[in-house]
Protein backbone atom coordinates (compact mmCIF):
# COMPACT_ATOMS: atom_id res chain seq x y z
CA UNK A 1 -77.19 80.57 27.81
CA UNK A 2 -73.33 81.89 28.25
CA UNK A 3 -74.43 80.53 31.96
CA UNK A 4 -75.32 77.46 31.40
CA UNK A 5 -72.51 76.68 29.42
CA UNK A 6 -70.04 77.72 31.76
CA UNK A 7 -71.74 75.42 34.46
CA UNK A 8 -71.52 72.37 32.02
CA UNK A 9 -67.87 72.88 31.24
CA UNK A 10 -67.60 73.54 35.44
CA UNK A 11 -69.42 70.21 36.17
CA UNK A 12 -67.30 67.69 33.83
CA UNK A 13 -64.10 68.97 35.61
CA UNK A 14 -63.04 66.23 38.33
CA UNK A 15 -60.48 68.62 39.90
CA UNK A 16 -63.16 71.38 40.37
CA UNK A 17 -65.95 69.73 42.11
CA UNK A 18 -62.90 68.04 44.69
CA UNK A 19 -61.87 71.37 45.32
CA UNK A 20 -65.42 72.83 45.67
CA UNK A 21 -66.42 69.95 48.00
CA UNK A 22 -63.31 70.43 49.92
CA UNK A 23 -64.06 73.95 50.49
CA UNK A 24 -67.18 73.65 51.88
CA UNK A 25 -66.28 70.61 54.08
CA UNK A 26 -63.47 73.17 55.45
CA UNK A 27 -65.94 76.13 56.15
CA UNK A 28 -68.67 73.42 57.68
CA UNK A 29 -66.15 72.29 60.27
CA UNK A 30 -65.55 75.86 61.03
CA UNK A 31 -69.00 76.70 61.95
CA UNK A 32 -69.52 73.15 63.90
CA UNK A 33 -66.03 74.20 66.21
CA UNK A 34 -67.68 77.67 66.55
CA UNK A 35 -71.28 76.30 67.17
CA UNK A 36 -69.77 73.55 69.83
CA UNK A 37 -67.52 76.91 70.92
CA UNK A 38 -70.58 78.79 71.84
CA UNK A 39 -72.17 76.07 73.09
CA UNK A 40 -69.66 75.09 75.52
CA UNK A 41 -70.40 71.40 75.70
CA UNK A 42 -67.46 68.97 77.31
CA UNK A 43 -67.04 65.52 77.92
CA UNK A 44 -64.04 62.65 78.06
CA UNK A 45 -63.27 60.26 76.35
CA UNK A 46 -64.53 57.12 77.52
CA UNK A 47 -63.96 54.46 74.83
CA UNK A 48 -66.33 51.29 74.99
CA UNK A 49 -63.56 48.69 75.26
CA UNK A 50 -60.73 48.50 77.55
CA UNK A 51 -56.96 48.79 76.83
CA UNK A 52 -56.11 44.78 76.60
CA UNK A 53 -58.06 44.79 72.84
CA UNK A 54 -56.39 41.72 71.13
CA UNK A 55 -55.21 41.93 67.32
CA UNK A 56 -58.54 40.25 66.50
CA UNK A 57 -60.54 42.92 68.16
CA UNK A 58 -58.72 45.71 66.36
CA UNK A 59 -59.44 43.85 63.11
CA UNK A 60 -63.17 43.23 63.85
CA UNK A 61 -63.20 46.94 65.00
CA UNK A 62 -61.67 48.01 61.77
CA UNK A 63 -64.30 46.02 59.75
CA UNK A 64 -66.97 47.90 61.74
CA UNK A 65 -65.40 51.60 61.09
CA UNK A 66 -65.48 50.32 57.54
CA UNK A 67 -68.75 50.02 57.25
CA UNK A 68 -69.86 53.08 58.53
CA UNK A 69 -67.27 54.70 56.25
CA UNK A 70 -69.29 53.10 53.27
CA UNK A 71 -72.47 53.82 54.61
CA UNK A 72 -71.50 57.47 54.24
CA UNK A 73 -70.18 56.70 50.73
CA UNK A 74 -73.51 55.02 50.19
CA UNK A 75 -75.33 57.94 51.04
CA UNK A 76 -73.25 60.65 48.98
CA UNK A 77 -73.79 58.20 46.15
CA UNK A 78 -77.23 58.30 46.83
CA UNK A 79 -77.62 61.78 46.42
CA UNK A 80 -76.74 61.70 42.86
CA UNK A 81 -80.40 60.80 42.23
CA UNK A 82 -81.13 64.28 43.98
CA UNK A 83 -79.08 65.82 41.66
CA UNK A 84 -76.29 66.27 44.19
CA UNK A 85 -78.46 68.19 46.73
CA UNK A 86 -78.22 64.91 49.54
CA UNK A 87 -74.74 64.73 48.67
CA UNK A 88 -73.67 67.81 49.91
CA UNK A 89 -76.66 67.86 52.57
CA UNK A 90 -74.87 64.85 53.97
CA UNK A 91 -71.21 65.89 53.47
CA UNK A 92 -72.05 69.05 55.48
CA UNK A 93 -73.62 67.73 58.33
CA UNK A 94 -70.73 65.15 58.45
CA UNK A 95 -67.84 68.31 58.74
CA UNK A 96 -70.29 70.24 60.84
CA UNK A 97 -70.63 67.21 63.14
CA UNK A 98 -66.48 66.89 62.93
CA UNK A 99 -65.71 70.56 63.68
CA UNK A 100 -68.36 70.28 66.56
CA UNK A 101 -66.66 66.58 68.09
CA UNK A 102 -62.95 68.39 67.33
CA UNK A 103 -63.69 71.22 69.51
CA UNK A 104 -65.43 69.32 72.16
CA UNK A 105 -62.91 67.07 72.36
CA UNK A 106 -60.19 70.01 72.66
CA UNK A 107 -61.89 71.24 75.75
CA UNK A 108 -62.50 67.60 77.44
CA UNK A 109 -59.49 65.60 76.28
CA UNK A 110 -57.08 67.58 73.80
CA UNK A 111 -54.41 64.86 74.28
CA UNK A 112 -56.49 63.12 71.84
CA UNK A 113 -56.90 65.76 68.99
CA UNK A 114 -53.17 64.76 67.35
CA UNK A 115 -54.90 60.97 67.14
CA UNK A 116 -57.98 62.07 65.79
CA UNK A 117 -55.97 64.02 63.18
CA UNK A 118 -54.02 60.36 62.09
CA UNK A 119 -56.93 59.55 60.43
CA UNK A 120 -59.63 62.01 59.87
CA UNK A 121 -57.56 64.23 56.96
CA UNK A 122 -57.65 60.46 55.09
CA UNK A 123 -60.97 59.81 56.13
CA UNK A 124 -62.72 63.16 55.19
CA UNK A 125 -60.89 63.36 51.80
CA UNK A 126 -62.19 60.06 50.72
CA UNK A 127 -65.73 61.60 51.80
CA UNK A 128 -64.82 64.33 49.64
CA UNK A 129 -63.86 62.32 46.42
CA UNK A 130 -66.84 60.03 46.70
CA UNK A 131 -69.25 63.30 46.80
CA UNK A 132 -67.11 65.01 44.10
CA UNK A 133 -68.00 61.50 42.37
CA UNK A 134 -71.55 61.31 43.09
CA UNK A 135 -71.81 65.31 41.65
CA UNK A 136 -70.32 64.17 38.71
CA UNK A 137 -72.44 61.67 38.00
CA UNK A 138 -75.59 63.35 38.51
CA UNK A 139 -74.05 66.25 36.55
CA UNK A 140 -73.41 64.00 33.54
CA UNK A 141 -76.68 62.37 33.35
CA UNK A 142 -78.02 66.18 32.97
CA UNK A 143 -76.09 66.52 30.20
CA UNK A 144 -76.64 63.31 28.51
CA UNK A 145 -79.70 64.46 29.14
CA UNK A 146 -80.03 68.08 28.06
CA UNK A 147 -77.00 68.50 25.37
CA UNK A 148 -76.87 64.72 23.95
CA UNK A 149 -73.43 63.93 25.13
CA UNK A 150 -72.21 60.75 25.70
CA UNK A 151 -71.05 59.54 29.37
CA UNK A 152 -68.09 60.32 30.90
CA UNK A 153 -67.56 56.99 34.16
CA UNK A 154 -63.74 57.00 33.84
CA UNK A 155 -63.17 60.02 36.00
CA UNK A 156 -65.95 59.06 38.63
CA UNK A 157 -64.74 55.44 38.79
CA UNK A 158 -61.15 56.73 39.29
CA UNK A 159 -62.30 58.82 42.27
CA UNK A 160 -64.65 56.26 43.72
CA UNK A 161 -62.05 53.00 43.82
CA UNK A 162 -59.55 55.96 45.37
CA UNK A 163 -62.15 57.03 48.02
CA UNK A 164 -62.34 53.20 48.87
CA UNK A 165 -58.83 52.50 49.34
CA UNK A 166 -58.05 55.20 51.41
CA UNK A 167 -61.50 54.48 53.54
CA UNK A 168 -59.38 51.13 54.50
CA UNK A 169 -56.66 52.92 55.60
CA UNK A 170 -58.77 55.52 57.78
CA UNK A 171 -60.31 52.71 59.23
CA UNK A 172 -57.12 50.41 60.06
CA UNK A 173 -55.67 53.70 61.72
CA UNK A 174 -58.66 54.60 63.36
CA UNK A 175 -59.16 51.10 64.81
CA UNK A 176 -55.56 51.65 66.27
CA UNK A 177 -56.40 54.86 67.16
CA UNK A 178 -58.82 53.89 69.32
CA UNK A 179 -56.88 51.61 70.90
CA UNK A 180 -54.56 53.99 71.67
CA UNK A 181 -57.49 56.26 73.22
CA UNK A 182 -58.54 53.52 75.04
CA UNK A 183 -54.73 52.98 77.01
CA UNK A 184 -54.45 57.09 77.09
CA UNK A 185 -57.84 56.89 79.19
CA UNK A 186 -56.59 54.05 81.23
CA UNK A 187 -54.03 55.97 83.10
């Protein structure tokens, strides 16, 4: 009982599931650099437009980096209906699949890696608040639930319209990123 308690006063805490989340995001991308480490896998960066890309492009590029973003989102979200188990299913295999494309890229193009890192920090933080989010919410509807308390959506609205904004930001820089990829390659 003492238990189960402790875990309700642990899941309404905001603060606690970010740094939770961010923990394990940290020790997935450790295991995908050392899996793509043992692996030994290299390649270059080839990006899928050439250097000349026009304002317009960048924009339309931005739009689609977007909307992966909030696919992700969508997803993490969606794993509130599964209690929070395909939220941090999908936030894993999203660090695992960065640690594994940082250390790939180290080995094939590391002039890269510092333009990667422009946007990724902002990008995987946002990931990080939206599953924090989605936990919370599936955590609160268990308590509702189980111990008759009344929702909480203030603090998972908070970190859900902050996990947007900074999404636009990652994907403006990234789009300008990849621009910048795309003249690096070029030489």
């Amino acid at each position: 009982m003492r238990l189960m308690w402790r875990f309700a006063r642990w899941s309404r805490s905001m603060p606690v599931l970010v740094v939770f989340n961010a923990t394990l995001v940290a020790l997935a991308v450790c295991v995908g650099w050392h899996a793509s480490s043992v692996r030994n896998g290299q390649f270059e960066v080839r990006p899928e437009s050439p250097a000349h890309d026009t304002a317009g492009d960048v924009q339309r590029h931005a739009l689609h980096i977007l909307g992966g973003n909030l696919r992700v989102v969508a997803t993490l979200l969606a794993g509130a209906c599964t209690l929070g188990l395909l939220t941090l299913l999908n936030l894993l295999w999203n660090a695992f699949g960065l640690g594994f494309g940082l250390s790939t890229l180290a080995r094939g193009t590391p002039a890269a890696i510092p333009l990667a890192l422009r946007y990724v920090p902002l990008e995987f933080s946002a990931f990080v608040l939206a599953a924090s989010a989605a936990e919370h919410l599936s955590f609160m509807v268990l308590r509702c639930l189980a111990a008759g308390e009344s929702p909480r959506f203030r603090p998972a609205t908070i970190a859900l319209v902050m996990a947007a904004g900074m999404l636009v930001a990652a994907a403006i820089i990234e789009a300008d990123v990849a621009r910048l990829v795309a003249e690096l390659t070029a030489m």
